[in-house]
PDB file of N, CA and C in Angstrom:
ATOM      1  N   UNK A   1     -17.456  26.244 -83.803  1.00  0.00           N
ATOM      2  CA  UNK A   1     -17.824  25.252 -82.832  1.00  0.00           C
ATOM      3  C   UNK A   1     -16.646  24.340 -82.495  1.00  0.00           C
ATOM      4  N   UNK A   2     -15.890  23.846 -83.329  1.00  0.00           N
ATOM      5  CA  UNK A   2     -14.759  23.317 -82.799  1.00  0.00           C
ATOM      6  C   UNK A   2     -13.685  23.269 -82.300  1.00  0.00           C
ATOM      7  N   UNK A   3     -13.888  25.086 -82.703  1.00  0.00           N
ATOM      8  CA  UNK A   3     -12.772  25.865 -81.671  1.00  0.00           C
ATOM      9  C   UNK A   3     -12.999  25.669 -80.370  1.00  0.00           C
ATOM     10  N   UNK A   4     -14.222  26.081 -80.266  1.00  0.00           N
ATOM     11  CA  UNK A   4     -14.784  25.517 -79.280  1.00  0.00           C
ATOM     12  C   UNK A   4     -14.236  24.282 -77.989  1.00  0.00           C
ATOM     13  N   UNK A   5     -14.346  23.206 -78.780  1.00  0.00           N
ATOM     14  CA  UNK A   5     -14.170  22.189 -78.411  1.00  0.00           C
ATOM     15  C   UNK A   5     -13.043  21.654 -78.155  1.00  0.00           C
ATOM     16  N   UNK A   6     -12.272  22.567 -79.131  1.00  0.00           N
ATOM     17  CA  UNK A   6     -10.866  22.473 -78.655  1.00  0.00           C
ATOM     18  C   UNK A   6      -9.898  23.001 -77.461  1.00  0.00           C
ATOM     19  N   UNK A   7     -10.569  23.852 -77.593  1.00  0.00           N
ATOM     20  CA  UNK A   7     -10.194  25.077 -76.489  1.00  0.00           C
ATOM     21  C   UNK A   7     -10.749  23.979 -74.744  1.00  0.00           C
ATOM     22  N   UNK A   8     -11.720  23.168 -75.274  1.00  0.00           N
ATOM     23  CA  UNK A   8     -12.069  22.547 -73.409  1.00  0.00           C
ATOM     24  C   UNK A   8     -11.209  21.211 -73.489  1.00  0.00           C
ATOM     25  N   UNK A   9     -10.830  20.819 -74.958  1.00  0.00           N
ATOM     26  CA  UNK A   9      -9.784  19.590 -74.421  1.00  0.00           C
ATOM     27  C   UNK A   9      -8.617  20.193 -74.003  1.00  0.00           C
ATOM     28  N   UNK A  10      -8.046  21.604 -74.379  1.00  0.00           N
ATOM     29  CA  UNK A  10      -6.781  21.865 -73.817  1.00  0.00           C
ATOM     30  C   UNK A  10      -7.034  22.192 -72.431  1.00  0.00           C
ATOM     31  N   UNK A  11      -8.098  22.934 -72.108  1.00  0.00           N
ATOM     32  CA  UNK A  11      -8.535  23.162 -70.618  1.00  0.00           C
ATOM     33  C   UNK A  11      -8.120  21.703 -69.821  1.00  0.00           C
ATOM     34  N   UNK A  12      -9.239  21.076 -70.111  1.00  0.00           N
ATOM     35  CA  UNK A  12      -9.153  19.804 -69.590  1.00  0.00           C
ATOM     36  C   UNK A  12      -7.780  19.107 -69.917  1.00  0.00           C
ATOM     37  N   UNK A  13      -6.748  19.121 -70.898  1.00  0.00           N
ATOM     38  CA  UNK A  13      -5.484  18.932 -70.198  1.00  0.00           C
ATOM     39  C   UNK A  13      -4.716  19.198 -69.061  1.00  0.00           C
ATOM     40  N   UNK A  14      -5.058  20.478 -69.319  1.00  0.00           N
ATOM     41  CA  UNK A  14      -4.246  21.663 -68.168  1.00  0.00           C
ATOM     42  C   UNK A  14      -4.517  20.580 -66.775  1.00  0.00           C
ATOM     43  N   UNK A  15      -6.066  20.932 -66.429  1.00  0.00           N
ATOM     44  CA  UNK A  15      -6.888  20.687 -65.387  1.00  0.00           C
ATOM     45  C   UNK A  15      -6.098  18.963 -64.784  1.00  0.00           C
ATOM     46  N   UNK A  16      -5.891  18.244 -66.604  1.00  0.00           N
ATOM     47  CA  UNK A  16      -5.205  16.879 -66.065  1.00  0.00           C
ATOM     48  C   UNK A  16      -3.934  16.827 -65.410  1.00  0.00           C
ATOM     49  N   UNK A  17      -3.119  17.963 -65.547  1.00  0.00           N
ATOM     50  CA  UNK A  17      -1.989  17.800 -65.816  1.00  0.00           C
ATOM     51  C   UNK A  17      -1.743  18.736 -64.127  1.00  0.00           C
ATOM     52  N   UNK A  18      -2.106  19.756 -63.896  1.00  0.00           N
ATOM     53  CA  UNK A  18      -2.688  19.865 -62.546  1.00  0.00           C
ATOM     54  C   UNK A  18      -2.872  19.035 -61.669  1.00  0.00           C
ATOM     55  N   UNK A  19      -4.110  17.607 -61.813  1.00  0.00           N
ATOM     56  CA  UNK A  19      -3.852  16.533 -60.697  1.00  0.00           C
ATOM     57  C   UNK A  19      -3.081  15.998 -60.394  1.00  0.00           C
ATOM     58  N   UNK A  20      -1.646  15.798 -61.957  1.00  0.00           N
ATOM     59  CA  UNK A  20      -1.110  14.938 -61.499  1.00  0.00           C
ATOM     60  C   UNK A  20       0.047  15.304 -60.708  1.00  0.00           C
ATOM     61  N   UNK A  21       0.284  16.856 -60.936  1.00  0.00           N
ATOM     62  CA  UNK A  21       1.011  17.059 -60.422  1.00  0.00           C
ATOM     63  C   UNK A  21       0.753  17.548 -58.726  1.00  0.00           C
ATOM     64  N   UNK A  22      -0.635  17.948 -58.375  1.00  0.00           N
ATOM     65  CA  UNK A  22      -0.738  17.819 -57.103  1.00  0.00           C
ATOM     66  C   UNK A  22      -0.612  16.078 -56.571  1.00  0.00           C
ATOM     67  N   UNK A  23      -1.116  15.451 -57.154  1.00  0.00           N
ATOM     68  CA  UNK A  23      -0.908  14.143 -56.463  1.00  0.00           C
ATOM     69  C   UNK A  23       0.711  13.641 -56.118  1.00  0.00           C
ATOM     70  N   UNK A  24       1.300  14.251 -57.213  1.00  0.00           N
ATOM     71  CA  UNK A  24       3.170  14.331 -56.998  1.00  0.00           C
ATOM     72  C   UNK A  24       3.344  14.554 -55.965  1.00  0.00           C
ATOM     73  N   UNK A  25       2.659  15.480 -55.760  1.00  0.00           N
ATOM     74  CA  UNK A  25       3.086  16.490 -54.137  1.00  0.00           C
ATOM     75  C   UNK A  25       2.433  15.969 -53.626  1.00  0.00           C
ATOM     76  N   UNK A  26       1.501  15.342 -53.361  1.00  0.00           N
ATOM     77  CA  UNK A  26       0.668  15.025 -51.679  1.00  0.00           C
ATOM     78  C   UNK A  26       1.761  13.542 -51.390  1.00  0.00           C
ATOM     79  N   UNK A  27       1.937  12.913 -52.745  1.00  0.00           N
ATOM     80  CA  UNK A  27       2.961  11.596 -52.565  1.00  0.00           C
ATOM     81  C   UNK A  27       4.298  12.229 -52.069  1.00  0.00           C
ATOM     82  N   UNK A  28       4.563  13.349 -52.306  1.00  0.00           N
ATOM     83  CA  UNK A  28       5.945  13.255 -51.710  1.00  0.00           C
ATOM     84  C   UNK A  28       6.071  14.320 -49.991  1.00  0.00           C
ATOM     85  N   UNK A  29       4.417  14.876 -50.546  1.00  0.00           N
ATOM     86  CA  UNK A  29       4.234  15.284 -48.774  1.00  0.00           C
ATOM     87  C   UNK A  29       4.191  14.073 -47.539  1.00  0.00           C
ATOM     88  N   UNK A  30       3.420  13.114 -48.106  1.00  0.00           N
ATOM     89  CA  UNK A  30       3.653  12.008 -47.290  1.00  0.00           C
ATOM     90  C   UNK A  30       4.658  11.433 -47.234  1.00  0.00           C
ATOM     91  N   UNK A  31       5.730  11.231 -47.912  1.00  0.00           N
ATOM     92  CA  UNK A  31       6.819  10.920 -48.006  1.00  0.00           C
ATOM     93  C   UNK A  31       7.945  11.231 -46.547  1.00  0.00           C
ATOM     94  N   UNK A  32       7.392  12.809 -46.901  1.00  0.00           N
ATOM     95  CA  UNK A  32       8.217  13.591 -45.982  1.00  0.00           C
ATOM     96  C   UNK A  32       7.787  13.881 -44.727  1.00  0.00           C
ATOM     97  N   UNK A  33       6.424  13.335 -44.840  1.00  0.00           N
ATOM     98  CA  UNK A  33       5.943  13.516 -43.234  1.00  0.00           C
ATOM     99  C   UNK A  33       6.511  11.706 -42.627  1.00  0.00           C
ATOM    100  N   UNK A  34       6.462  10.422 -43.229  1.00  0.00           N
ATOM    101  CA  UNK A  34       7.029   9.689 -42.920  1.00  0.00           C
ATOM    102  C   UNK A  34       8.172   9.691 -42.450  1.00  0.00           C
ATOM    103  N   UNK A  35       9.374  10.391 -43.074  1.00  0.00           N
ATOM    104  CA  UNK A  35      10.102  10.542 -42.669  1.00  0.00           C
ATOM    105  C   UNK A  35      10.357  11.502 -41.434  1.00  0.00           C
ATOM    106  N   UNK A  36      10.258  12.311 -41.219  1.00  0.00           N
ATOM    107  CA  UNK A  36      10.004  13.146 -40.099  1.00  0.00           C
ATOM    108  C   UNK A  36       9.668  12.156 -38.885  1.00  0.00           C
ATOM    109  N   UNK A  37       7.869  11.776 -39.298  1.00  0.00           N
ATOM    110  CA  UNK A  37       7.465  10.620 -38.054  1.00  0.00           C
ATOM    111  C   UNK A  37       9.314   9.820 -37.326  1.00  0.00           C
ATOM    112  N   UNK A  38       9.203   9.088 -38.291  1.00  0.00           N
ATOM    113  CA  UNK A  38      10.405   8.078 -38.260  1.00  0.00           C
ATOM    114  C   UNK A  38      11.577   8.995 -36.814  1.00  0.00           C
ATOM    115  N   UNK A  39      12.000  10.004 -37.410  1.00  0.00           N
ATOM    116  CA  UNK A  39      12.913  10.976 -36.687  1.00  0.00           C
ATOM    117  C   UNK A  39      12.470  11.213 -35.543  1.00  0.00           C
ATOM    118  N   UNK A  40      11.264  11.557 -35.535  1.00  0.00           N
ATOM    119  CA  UNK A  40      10.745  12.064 -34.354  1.00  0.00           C
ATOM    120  C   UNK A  40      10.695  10.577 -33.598  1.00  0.00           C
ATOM    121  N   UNK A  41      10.294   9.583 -33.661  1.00  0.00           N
ATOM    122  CA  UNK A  41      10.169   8.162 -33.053  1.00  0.00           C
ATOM    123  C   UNK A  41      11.354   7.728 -32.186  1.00  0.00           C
ATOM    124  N   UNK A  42      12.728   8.163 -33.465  1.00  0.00           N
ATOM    125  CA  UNK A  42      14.144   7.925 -32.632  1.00  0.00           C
ATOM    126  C   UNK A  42      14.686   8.719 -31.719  1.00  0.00           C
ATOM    127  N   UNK A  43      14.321  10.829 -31.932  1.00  0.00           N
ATOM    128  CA  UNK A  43      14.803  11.495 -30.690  1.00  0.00           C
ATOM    129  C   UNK A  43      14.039  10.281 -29.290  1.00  0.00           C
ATOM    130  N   UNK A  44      12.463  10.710 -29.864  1.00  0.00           N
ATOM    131  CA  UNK A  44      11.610  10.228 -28.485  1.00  0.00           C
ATOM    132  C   UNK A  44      12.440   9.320 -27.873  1.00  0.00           C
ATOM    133  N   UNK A  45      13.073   8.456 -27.995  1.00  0.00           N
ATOM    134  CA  UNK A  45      13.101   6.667 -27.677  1.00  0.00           C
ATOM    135  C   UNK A  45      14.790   7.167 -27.263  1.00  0.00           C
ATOM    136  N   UNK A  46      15.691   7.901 -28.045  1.00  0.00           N
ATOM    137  CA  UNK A  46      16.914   8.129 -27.319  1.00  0.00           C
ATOM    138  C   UNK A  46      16.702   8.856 -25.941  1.00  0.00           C
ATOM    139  N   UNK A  47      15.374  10.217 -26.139  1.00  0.00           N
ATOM    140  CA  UNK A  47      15.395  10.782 -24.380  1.00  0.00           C
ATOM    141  C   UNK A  47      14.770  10.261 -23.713  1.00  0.00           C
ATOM    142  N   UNK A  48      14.045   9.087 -24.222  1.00  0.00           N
ATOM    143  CA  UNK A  48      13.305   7.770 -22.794  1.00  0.00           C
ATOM    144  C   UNK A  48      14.279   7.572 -22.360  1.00  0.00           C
ATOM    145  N   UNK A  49      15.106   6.809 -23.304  1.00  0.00           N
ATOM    146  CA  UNK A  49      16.408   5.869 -22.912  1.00  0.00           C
ATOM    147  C   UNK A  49      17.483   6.124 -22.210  1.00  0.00           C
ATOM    148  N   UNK A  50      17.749   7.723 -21.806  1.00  0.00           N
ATOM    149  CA  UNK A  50      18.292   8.456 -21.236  1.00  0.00           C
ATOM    150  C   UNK A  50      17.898   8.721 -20.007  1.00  0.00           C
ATOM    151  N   UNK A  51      16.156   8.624 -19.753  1.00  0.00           N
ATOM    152  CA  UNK A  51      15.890   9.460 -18.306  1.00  0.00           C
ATOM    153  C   UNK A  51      15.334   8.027 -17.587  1.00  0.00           C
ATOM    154  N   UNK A  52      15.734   7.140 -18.657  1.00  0.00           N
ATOM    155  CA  UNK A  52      15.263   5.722 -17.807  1.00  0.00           C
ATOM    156  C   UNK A  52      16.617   5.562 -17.057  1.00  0.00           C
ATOM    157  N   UNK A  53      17.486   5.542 -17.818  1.00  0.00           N
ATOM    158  CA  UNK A  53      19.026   5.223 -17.266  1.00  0.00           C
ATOM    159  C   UNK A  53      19.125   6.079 -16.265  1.00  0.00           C
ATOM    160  N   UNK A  54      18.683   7.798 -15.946  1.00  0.00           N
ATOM    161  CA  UNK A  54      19.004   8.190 -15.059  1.00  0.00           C
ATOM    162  C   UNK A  54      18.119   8.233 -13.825  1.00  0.00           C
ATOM    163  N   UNK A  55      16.995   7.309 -14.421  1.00  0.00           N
ATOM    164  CA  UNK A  55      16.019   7.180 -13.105  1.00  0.00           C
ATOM    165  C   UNK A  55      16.495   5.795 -12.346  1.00  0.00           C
ATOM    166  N   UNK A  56      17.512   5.300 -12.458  1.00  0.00           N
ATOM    167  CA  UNK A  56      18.268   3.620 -11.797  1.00  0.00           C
ATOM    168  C   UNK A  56      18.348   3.810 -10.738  1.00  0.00           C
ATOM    169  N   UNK A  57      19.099   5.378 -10.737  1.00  0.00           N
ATOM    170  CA  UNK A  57      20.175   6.083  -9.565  1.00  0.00           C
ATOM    171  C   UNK A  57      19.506   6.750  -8.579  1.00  0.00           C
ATOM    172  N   UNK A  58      20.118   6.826  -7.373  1.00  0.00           N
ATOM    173  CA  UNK A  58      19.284   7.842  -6.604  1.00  0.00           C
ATOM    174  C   UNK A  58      19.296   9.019  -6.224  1.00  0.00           C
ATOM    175  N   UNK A  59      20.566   9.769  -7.331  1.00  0.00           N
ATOM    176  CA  UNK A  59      21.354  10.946  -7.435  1.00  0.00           C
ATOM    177  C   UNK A  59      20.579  11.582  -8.697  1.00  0.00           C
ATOM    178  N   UNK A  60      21.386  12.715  -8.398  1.00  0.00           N
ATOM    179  CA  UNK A  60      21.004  13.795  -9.170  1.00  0.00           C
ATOM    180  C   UNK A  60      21.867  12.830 -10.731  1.00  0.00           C
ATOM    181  N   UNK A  61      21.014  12.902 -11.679  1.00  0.00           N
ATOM    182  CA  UNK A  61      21.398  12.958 -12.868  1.00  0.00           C
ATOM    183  C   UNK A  61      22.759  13.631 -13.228  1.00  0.00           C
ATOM    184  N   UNK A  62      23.663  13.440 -13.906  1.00  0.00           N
ATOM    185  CA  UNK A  62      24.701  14.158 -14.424  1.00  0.00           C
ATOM    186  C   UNK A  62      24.380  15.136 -15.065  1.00  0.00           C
ATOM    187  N   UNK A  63      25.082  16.628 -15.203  1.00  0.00           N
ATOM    188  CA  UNK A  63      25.060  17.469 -15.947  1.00  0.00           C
ATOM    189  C   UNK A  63      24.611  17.346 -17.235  1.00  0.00           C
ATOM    190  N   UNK A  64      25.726  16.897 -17.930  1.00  0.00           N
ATOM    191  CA  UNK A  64      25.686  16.332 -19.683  1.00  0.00           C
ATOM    192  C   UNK A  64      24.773  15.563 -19.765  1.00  0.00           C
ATOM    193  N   UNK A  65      23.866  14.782 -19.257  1.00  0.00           N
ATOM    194  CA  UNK A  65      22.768  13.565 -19.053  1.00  0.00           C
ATOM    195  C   UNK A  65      21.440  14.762 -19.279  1.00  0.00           C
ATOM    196  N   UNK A  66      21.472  15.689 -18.100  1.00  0.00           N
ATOM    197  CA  UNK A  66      20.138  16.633 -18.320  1.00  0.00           C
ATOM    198  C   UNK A  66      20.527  17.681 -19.822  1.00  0.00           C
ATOM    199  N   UNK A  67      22.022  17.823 -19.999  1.00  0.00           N
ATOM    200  CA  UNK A  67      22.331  18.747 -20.895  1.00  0.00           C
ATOM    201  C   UNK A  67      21.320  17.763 -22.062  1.00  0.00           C
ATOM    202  N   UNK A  68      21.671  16.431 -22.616  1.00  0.00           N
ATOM    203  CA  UNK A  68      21.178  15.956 -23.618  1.00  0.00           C
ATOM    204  C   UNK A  68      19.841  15.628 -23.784  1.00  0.00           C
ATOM    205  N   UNK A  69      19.392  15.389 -22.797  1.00  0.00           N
ATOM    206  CA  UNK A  69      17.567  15.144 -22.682  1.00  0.00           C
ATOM    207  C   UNK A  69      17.468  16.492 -23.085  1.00  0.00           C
ATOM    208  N   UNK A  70      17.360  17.496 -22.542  1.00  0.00           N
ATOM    209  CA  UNK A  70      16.972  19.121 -22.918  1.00  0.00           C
ATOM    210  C   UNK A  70      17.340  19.189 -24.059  1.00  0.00           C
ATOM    211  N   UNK A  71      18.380  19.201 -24.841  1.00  0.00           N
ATOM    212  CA  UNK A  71      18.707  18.938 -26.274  1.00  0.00           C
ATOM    213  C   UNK A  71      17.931  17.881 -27.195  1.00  0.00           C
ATOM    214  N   UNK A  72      16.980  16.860 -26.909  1.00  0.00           N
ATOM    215  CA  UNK A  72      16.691  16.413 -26.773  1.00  0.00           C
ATOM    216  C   UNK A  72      14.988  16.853 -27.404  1.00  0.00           C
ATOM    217  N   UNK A  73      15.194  17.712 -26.324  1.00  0.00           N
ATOM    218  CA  UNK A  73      13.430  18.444 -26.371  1.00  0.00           C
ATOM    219  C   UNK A  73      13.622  19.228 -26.901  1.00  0.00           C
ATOM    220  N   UNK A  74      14.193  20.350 -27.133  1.00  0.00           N
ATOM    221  CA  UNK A  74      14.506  21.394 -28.291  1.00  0.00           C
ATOM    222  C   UNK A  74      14.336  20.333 -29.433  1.00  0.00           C
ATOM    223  N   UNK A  75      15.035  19.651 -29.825  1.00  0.00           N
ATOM    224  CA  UNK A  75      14.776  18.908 -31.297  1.00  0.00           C
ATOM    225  C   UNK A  75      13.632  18.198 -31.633  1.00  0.00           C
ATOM    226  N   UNK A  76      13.218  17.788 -30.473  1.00  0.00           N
ATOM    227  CA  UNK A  76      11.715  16.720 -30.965  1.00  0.00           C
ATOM    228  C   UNK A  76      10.880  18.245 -31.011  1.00  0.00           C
ATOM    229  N   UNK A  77      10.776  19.643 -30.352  1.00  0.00           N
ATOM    230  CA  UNK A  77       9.759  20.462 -30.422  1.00  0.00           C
ATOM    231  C   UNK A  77       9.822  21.049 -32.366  1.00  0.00           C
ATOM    232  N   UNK A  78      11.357  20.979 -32.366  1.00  0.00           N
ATOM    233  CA  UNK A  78      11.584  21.641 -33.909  1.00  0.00           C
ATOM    234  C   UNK A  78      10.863  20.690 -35.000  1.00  0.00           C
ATOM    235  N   UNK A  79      11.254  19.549 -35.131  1.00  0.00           N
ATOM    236  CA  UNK A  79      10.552  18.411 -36.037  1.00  0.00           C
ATOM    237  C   UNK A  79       9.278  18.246 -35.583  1.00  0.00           C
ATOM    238  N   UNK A  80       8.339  18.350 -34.529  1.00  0.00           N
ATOM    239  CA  UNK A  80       7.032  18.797 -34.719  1.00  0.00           C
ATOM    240  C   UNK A  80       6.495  19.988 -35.413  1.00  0.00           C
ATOM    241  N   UNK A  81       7.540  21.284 -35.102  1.00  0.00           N
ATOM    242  CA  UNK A  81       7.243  22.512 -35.482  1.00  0.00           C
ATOM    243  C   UNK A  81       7.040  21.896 -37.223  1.00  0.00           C
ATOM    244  N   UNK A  82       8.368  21.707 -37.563  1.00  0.00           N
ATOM    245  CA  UNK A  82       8.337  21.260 -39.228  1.00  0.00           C
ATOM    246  C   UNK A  82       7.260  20.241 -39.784  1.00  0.00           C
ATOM    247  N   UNK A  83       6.709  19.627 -38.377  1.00  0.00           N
ATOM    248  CA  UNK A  83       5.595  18.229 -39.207  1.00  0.00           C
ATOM    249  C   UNK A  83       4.819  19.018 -39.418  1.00  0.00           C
ATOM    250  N   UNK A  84       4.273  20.036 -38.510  1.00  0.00           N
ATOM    251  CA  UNK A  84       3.004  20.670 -38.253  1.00  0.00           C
ATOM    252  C   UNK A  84       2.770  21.939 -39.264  1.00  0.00           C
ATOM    253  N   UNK A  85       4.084  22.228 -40.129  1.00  0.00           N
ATOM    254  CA  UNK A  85       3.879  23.280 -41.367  1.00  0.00           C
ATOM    255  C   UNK A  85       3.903  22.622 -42.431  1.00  0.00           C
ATOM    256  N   UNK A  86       4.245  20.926 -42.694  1.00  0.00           N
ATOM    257  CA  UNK A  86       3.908  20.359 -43.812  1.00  0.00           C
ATOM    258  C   UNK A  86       2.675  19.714 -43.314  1.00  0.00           C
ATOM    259  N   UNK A  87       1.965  20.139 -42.514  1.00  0.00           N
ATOM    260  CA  UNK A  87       0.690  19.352 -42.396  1.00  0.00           C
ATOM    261  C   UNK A  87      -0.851  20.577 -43.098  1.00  0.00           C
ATOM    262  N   UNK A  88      -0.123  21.580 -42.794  1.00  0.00           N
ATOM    263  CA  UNK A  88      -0.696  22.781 -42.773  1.00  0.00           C
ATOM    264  C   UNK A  88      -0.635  23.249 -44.706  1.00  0.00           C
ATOM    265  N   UNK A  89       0.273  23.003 -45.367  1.00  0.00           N
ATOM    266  CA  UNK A  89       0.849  23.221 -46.594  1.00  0.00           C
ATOM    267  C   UNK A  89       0.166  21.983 -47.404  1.00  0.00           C
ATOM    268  N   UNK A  90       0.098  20.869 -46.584  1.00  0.00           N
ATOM    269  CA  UNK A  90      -0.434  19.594 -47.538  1.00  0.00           C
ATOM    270  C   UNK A  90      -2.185  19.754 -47.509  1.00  0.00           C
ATOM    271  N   UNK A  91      -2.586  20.257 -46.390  1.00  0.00           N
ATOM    272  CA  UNK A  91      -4.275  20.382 -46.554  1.00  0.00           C
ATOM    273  C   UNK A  91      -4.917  22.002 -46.920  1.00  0.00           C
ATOM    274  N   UNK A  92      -3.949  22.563 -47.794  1.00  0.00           N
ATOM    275  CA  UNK A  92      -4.214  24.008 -48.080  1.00  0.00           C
ATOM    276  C   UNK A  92      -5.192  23.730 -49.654  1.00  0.00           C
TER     277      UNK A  92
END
């Protein structure tokens, strides 16, 4: 019988030792989705800040101006791509 009993406190270690280490990870999934957010906040706000400046004018935008907004959007689509597989990995 106390083998028994022993055998469910080591279970129930395991089982403890399991939460804590998922909770490790959901703390440092959020971590990393903060950070990301953050990134993604500053592309956004550099290609506002860009198509505001080129909306002043009544010309065609400069080359390198559309080159960097488009660069711009390639990167904010990638750091969604990456939010959206640690979002997917954190509620599995």
């Amino acid at each position: 019988m106390s083998g028994s009993l022993g055998w469910q406190r080591r279970d129930l270690g395991l089982r403890g030792t399991d939460l804590l280490l998922s909770r490790k990870a959901r703390l440092a999934n959020t971590a990393a989705m903060e950070t990301l957010d953050r990134l993604l906040d500053r592309l956004k706000a550099r290609q506002r800040d860009l198509i505001m400046e080129a909306a002043q004018y009544d010309t065609m935008p400069a080359d390198s101006t559309l080159k960097r907004v488009a660069e711009l959007e390639n990167a904010i689509a990638a750091v969604e791509a990456v939010a959206d597989e640690e979002r997917c990995r954190r509620d599995r």
